[in-house]
Protein backbone atom coordinates (compact mmCIF):
# COMPACT_ATOMS: atom_id res chain seq x y z
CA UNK A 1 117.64 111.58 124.95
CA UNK A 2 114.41 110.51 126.62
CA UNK A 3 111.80 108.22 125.47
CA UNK A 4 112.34 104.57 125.66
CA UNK A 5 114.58 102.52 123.17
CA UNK A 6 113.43 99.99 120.91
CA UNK A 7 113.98 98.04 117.27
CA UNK A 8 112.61 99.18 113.93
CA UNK A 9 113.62 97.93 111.20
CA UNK A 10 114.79 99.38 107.40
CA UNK A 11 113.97 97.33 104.29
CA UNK A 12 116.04 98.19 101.70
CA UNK A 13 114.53 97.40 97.78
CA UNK A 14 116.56 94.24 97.90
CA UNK A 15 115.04 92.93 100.81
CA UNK A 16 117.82 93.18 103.22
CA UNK A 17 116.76 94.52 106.55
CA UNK A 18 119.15 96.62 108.76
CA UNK A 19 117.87 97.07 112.71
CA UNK A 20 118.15 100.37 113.66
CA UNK A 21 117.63 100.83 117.51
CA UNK A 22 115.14 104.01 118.47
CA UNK A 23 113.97 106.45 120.88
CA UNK A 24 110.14 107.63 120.55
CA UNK A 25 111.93 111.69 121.00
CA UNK A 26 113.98 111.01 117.59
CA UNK A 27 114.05 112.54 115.00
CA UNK A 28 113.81 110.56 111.27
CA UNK A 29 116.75 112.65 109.88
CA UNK A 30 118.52 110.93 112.94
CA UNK A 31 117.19 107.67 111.56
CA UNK A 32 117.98 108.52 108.24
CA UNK A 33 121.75 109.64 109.35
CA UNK A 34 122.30 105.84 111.30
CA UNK A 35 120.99 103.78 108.71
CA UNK A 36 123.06 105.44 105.66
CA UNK A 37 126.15 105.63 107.73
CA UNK A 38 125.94 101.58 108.51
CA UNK A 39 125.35 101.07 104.81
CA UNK A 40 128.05 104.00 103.72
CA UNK A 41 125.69 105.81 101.17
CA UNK A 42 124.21 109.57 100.88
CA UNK A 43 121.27 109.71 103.11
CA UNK A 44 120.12 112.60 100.28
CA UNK A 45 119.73 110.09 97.73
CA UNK A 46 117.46 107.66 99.60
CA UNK A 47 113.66 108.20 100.47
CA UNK A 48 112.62 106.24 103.37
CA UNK A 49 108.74 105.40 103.02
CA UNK A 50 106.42 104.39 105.39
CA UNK A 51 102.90 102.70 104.24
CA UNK A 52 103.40 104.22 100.89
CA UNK A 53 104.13 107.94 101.97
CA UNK A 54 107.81 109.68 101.98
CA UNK A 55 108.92 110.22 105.42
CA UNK A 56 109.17 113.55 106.70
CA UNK A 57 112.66 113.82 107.80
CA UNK A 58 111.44 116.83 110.70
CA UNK A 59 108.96 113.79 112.57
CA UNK A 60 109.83 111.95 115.39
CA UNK A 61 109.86 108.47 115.77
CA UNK A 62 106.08 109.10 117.80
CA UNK A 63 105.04 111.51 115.95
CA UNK A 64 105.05 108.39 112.49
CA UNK A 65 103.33 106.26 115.10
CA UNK A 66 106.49 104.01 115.21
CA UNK A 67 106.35 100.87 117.41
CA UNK A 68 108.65 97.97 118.35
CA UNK A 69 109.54 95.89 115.27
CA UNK A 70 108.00 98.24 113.04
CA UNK A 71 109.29 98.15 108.99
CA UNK A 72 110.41 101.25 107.15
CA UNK A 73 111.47 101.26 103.07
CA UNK A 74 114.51 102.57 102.02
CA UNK A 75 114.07 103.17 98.17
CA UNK A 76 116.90 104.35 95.80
């Protein structure tokens, strides 16, 4: 993969954040994939929200605008 790595992190509703590291070339189903596998639940059954909007899981990490230290929502 190319694009350089770096930390966002995923809030789930209660309140515990998991640090997912990143490339700016991934895509959120990739995301989606990491963080559900660490926390052994179906990534169908989550949606992962960004400022208030459902996350596409076809972007990229670039194409969201995603930065180091950035904060996603998991909701259940």
């Amino acid at each position: 993969m190319s694009g350089n790595n770096f930390n966002i992190q995923v809030q789930s509703q209660d309140g515990s954040i998991t640090i997912l590291s990143v490339s700016s070339d991934m895509l959120m189903k990739r995301v989606f994939l990491i963080y559900c596998r660490e926390k052994l639940i179906d990534w169908k059954i989550v949606r992962f929200v960004l400022n208030g909007k459902r996350i596409s899981p076809a972007k990229t990490v670039d194409e969201l605008g995603l930065k180091d230290g950035d904060k996603i929502d998991a909701m259940f």
